[in-house]
PDB file of N, CA and C in Angstrom:
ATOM      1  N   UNK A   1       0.816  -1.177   0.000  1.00  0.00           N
ATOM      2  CA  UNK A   1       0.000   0.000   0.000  1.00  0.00           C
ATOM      3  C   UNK A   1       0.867   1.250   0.000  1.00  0.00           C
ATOM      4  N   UNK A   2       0.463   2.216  -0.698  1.00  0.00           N
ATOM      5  CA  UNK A   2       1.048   3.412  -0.714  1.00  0.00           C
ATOM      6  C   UNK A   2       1.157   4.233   0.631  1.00  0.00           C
ATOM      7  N   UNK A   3       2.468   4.856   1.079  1.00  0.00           N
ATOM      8  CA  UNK A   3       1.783   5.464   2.402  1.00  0.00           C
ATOM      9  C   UNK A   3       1.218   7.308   1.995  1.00  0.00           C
ATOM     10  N   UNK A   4       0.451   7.990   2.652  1.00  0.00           N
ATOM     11  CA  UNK A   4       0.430   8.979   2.763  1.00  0.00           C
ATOM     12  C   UNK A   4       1.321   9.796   2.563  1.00  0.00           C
ATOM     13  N   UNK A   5       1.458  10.574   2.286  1.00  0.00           N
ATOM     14  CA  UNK A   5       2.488  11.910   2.243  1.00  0.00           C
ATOM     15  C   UNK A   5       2.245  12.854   3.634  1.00  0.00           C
ATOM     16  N   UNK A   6       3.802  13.343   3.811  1.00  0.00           N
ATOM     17  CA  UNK A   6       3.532  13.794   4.850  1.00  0.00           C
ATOM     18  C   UNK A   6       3.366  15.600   4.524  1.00  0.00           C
ATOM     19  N   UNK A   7       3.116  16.540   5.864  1.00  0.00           N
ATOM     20  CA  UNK A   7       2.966  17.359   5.425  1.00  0.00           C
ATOM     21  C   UNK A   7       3.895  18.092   5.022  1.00  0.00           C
ATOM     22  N   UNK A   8       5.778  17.748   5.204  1.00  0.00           N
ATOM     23  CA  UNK A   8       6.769  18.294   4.793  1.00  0.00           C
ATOM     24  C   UNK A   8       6.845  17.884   3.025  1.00  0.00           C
ATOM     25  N   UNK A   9       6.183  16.615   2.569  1.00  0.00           N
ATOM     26  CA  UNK A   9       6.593  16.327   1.314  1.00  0.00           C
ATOM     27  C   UNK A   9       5.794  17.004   0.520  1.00  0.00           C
ATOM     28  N   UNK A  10       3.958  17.887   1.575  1.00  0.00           N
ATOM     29  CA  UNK A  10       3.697  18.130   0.441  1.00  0.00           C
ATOM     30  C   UNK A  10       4.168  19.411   0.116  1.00  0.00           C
ATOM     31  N   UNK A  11       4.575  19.816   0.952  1.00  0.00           N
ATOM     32  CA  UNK A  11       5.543  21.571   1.413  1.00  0.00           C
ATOM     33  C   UNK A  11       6.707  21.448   0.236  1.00  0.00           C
ATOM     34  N   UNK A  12       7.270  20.335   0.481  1.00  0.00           N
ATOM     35  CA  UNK A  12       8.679  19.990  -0.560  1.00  0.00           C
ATOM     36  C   UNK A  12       7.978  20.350  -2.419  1.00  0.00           C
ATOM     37  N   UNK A  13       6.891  19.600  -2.510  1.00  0.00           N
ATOM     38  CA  UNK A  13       6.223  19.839  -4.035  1.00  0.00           C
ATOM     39  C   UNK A  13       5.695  20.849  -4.064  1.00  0.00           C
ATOM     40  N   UNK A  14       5.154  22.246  -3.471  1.00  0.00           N
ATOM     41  CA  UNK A  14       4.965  22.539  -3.368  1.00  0.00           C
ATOM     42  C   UNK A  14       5.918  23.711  -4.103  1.00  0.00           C
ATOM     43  N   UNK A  15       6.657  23.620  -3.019  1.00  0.00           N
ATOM     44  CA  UNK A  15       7.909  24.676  -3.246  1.00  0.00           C
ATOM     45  C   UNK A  15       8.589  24.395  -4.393  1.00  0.00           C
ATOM     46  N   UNK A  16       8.345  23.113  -4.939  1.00  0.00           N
ATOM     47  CA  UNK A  16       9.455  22.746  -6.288  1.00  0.00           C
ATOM     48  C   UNK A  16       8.390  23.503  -7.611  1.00  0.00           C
ATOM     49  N   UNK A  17       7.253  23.381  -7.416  1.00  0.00           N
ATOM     50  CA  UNK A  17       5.958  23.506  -8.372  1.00  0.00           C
ATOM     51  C   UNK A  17       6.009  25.138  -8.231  1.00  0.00           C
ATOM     52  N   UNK A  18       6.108  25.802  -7.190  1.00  0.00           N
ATOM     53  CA  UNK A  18       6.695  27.174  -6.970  1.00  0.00           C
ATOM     54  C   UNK A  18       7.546  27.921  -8.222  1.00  0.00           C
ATOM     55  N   UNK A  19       8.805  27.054  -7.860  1.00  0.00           N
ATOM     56  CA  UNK A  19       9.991  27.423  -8.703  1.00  0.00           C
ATOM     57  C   UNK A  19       9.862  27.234  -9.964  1.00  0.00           C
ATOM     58  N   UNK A  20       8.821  25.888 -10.278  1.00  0.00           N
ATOM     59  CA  UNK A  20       8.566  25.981 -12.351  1.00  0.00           C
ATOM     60  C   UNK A  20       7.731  26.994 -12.707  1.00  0.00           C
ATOM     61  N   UNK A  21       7.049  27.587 -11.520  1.00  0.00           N
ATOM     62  CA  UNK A  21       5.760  28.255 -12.381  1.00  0.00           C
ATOM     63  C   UNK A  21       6.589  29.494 -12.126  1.00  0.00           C
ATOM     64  N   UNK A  22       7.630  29.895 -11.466  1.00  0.00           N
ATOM     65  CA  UNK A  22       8.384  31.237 -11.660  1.00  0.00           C
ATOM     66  C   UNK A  22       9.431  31.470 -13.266  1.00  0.00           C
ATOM     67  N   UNK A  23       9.766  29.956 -13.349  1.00  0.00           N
ATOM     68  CA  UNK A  23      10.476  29.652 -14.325  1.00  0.00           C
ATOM     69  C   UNK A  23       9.735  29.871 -15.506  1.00  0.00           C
ATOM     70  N   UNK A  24       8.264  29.697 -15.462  1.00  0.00           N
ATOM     71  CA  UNK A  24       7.630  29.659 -16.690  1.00  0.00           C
ATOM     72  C   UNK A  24       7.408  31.115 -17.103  1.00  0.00           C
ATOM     73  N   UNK A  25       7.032  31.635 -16.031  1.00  0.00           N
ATOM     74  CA  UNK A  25       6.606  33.351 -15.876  1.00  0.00           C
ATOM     75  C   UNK A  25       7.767  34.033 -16.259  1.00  0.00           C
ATOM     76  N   UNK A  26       9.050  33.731 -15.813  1.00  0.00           N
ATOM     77  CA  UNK A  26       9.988  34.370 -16.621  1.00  0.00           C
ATOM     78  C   UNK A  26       9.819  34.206 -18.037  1.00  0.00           C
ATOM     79  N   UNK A  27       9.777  32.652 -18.163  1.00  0.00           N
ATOM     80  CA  UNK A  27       9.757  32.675 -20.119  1.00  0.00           C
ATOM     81  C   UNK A  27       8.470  33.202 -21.083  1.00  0.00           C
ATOM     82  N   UNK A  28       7.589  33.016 -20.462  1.00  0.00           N
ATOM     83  CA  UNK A  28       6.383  33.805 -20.781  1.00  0.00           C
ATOM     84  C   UNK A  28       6.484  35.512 -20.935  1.00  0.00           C
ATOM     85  N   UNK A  29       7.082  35.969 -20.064  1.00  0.00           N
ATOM     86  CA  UNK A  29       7.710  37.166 -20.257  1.00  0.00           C
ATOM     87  C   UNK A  29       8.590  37.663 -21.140  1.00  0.00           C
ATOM     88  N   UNK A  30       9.681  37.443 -21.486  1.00  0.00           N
ATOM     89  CA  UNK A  30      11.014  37.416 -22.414  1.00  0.00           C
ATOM     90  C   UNK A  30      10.079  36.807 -23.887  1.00  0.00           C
ATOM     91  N   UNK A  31       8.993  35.664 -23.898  1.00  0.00           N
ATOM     92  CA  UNK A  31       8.653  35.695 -25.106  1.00  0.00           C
ATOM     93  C   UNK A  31       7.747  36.578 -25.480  1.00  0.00           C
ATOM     94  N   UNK A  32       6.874  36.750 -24.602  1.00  0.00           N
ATOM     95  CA  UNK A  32       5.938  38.113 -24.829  1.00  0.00           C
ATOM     96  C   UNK A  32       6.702  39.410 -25.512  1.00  0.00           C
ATOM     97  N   UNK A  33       7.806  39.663 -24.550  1.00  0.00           N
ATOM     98  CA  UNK A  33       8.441  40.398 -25.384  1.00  0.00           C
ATOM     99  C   UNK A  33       8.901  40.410 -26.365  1.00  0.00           C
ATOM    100  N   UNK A  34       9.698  39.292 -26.940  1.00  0.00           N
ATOM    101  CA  UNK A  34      10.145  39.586 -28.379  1.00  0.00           C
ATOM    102  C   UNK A  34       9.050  39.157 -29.781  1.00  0.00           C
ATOM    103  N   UNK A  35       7.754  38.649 -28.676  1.00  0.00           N
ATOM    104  CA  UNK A  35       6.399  38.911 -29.697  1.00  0.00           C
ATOM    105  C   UNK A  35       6.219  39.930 -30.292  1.00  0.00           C
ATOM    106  N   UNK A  36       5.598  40.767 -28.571  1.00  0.00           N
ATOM    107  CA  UNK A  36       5.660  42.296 -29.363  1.00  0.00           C
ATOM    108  C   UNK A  36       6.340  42.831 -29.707  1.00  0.00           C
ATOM    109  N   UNK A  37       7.530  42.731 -29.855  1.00  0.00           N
ATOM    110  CA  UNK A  37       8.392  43.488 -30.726  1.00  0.00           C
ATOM    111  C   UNK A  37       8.454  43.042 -31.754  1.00  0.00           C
ATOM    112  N   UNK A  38       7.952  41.813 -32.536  1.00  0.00           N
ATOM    113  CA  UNK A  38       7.480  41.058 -33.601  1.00  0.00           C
ATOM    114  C   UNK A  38       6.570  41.979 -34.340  1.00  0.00           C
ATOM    115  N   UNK A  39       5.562  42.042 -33.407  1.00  0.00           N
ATOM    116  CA  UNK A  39       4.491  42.482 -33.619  1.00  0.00           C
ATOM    117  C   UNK A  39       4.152  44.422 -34.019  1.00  0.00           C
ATOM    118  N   UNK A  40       5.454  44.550 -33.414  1.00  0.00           N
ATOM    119  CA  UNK A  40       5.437  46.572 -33.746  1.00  0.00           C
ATOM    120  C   UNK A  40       6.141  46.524 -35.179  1.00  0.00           C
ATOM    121  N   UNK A  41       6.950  45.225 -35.079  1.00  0.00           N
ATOM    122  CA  UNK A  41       8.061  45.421 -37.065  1.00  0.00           C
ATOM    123  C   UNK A  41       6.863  45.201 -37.768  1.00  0.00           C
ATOM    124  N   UNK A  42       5.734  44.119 -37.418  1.00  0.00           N
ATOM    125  CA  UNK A  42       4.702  43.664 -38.463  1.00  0.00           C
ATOM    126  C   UNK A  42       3.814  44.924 -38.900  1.00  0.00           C
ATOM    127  N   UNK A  43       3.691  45.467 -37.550  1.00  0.00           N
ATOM    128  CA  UNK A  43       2.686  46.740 -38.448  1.00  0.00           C
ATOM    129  C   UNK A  43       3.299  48.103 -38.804  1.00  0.00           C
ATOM    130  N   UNK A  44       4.855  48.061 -38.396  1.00  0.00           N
ATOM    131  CA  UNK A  44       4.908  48.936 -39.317  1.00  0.00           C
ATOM    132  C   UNK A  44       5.214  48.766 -40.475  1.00  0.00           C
ATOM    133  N   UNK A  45       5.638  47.819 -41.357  1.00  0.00           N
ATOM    134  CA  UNK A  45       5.863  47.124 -42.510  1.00  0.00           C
ATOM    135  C   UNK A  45       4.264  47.519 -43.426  1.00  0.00           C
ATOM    136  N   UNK A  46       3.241  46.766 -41.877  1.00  0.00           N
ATOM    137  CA  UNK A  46       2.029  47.002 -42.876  1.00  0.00           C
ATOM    138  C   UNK A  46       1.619  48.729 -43.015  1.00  0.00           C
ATOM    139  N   UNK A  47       2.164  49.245 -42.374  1.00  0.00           N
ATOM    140  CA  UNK A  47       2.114  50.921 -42.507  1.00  0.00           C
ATOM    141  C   UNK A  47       2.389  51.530 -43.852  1.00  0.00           C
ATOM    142  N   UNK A  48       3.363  50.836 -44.287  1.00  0.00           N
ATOM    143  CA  UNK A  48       4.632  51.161 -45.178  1.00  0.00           C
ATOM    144  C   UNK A  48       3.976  50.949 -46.544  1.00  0.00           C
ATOM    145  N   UNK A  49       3.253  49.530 -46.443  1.00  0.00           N
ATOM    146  CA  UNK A  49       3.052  49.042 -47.757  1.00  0.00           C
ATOM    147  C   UNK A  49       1.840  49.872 -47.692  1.00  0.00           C
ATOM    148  N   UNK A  50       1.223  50.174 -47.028  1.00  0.00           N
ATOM    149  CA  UNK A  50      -0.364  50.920 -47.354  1.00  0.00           C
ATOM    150  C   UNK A  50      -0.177  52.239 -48.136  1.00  0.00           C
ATOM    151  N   UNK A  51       0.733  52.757 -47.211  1.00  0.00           N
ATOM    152  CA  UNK A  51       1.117  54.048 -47.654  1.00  0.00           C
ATOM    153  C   UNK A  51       1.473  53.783 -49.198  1.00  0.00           C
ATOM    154  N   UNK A  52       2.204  53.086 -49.323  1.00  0.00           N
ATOM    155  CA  UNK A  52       2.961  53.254 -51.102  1.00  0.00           C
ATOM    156  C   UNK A  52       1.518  52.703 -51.626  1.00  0.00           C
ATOM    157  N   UNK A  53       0.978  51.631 -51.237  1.00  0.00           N
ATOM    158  CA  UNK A  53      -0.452  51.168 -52.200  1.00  0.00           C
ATOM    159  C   UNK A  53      -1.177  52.982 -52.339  1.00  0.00           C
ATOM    160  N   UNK A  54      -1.445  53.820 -51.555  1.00  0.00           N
ATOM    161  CA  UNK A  54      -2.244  54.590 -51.318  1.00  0.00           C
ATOM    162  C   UNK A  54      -1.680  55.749 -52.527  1.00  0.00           C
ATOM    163  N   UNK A  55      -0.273  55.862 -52.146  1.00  0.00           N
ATOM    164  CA  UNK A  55       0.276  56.956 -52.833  1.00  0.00           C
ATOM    165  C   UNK A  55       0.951  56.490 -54.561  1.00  0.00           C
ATOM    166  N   UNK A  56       0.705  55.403 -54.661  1.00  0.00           N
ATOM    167  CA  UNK A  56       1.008  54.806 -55.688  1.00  0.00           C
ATOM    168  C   UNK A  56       2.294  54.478 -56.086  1.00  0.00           C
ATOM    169  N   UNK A  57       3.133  54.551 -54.769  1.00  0.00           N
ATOM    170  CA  UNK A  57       4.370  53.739 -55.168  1.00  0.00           C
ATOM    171  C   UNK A  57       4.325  52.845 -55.736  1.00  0.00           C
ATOM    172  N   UNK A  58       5.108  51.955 -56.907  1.00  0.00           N
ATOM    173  CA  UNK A  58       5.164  50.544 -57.014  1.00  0.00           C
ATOM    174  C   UNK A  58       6.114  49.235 -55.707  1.00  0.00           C
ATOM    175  N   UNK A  59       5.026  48.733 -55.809  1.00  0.00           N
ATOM    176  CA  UNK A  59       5.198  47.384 -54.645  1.00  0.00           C
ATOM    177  C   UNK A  59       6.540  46.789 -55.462  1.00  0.00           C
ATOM    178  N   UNK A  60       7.638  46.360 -55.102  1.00  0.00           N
ATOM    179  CA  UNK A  60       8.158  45.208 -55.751  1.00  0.00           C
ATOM    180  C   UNK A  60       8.094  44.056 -55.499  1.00  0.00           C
ATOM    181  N   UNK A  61       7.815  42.990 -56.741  1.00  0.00           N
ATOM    182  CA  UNK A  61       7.121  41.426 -56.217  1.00  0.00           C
ATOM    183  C   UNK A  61       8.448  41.022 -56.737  1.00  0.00           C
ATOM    184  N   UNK A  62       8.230  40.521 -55.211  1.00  0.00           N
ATOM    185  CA  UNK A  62       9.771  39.249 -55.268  1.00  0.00           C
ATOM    186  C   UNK A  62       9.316  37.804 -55.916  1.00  0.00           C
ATOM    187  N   UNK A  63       9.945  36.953 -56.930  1.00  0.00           N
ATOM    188  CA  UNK A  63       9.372  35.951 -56.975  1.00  0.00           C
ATOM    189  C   UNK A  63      10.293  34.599 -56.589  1.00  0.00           C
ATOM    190  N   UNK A  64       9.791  34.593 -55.428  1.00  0.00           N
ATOM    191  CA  UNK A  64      11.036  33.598 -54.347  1.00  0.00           C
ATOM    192  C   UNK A  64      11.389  32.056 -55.242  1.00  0.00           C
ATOM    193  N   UNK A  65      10.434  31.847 -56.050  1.00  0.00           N
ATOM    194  CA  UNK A  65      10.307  30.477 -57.204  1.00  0.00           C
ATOM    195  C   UNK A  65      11.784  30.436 -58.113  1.00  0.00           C
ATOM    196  N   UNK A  66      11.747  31.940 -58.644  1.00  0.00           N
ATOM    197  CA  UNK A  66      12.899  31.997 -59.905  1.00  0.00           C
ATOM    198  C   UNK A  66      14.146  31.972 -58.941  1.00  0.00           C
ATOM    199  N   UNK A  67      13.983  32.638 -57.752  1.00  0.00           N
ATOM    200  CA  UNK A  67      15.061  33.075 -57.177  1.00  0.00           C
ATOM    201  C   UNK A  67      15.883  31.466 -56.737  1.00  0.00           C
ATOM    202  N   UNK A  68      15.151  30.906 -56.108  1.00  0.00           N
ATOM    203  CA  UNK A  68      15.231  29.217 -55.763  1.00  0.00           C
ATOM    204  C   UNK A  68      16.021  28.748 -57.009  1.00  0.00           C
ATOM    205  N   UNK A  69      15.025  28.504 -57.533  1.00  0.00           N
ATOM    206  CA  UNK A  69      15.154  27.611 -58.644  1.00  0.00           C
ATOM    207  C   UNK A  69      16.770  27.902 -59.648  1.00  0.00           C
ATOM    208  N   UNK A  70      16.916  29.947 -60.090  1.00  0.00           N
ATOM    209  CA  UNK A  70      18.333  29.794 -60.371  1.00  0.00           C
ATOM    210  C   UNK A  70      19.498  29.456 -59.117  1.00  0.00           C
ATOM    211  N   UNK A  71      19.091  29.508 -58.089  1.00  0.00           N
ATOM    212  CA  UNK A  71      20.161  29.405 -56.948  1.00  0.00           C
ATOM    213  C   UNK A  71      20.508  28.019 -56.946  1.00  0.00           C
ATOM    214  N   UNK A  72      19.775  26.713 -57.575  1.00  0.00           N
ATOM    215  CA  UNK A  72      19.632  25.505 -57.626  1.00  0.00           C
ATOM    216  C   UNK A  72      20.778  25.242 -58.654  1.00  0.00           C
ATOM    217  N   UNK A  73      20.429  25.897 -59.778  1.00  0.00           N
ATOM    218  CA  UNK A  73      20.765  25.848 -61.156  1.00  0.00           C
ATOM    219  C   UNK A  73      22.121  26.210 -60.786  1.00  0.00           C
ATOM    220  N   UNK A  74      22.620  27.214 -60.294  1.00  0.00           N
ATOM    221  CA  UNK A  74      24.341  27.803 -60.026  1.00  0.00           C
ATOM    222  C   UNK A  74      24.603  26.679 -59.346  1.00  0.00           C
ATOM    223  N   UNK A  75      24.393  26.424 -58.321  1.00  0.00           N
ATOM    224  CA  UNK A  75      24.620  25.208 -57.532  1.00  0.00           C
ATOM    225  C   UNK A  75      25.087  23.933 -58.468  1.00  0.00           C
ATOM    226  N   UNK A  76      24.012  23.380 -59.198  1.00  0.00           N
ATOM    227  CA  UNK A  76      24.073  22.117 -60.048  1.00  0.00           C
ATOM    228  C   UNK A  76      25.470  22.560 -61.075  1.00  0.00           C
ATOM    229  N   UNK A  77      25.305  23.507 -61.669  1.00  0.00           N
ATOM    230  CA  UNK A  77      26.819  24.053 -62.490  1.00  0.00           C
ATOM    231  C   UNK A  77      28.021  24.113 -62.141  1.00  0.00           C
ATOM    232  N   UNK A  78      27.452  24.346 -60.622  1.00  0.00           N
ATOM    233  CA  UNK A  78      29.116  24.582 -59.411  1.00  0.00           C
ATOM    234  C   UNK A  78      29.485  23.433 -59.303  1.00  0.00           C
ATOM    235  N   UNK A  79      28.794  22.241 -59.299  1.00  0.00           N
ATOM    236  CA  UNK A  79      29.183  20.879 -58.709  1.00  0.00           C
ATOM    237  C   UNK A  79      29.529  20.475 -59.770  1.00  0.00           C
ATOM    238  N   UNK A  80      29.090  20.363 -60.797  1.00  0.00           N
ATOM    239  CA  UNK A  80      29.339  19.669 -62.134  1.00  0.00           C
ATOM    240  C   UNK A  80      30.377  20.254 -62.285  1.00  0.00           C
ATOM    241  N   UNK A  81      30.775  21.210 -62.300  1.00  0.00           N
ATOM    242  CA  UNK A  81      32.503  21.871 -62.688  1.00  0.00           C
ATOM    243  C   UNK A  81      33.188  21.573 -61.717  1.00  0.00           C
ATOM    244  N   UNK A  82      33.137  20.987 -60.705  1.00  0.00           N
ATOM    245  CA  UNK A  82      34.367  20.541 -59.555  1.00  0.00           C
ATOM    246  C   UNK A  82      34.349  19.188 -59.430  1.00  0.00           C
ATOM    247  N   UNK A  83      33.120  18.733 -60.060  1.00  0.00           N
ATOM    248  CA  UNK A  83      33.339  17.547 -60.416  1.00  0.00           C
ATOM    249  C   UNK A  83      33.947  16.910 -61.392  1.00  0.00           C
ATOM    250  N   UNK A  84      34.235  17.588 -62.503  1.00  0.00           N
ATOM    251  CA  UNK A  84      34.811  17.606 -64.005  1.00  0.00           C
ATOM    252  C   UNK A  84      36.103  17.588 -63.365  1.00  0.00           C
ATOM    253  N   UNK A  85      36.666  18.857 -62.910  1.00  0.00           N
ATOM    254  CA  UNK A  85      37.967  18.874 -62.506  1.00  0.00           C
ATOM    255  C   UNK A  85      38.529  18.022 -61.468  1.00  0.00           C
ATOM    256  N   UNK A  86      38.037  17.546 -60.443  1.00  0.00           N
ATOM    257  CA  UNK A  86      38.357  16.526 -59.614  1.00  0.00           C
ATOM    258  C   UNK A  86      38.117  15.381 -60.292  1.00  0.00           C
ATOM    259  N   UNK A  87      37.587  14.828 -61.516  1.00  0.00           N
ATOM    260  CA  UNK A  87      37.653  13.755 -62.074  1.00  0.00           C
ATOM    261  C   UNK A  87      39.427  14.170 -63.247  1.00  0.00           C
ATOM    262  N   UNK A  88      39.578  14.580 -63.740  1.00  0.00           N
ATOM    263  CA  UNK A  88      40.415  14.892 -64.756  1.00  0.00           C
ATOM    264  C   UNK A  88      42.086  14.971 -63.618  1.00  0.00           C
ATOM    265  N   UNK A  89      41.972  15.250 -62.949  1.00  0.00           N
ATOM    266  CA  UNK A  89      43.569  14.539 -61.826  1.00  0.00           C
ATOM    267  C   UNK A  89      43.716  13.453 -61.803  1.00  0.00           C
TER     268      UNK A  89
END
């Protein structure tokens, strides 16, 4: 049979359950913060783009696809040429 706990062990968990939930409150904090500070770059970005939509700046569209895809392509060319030459020694 299990025995009871006494009232020092439950004092002991107690105090340990103490110390995680201080531990958590710190990290809850420090992430909160660099949320909102997430969160002040996000809108002013969205500030930025409104304004130019409004005033008719042009937006520039990145197209992350071509950008990939030639970064692939240099890559595949880079290897194939060091591979050529490390075969030819």
């Amino acid at each position: 049979m299990d025995k009871e706990p006494t009232n020092s062990d439950l004092y002991e968990k107690l105090g340990a359950m103490e110390e995680r939930l201080a531990d958590i409150l710190k990290q809850v904090k420090r992430t909160n913060g660099r949320v909102t500070v997430i969160e002040k770059w996000k809108d002013r970005l969205e500030i930025i783009d409104g304004y130019k939509k409004e005033n008719g700046v042009a937006v520039p569209i990145i197209d992350w696809q071509k950008i990939i895809l030639y970064a692939l392509g240099l890559l595949g060319t880079a290897l194939a040429i060091i591979s050529y030459l490390a075969s030819k020694q």
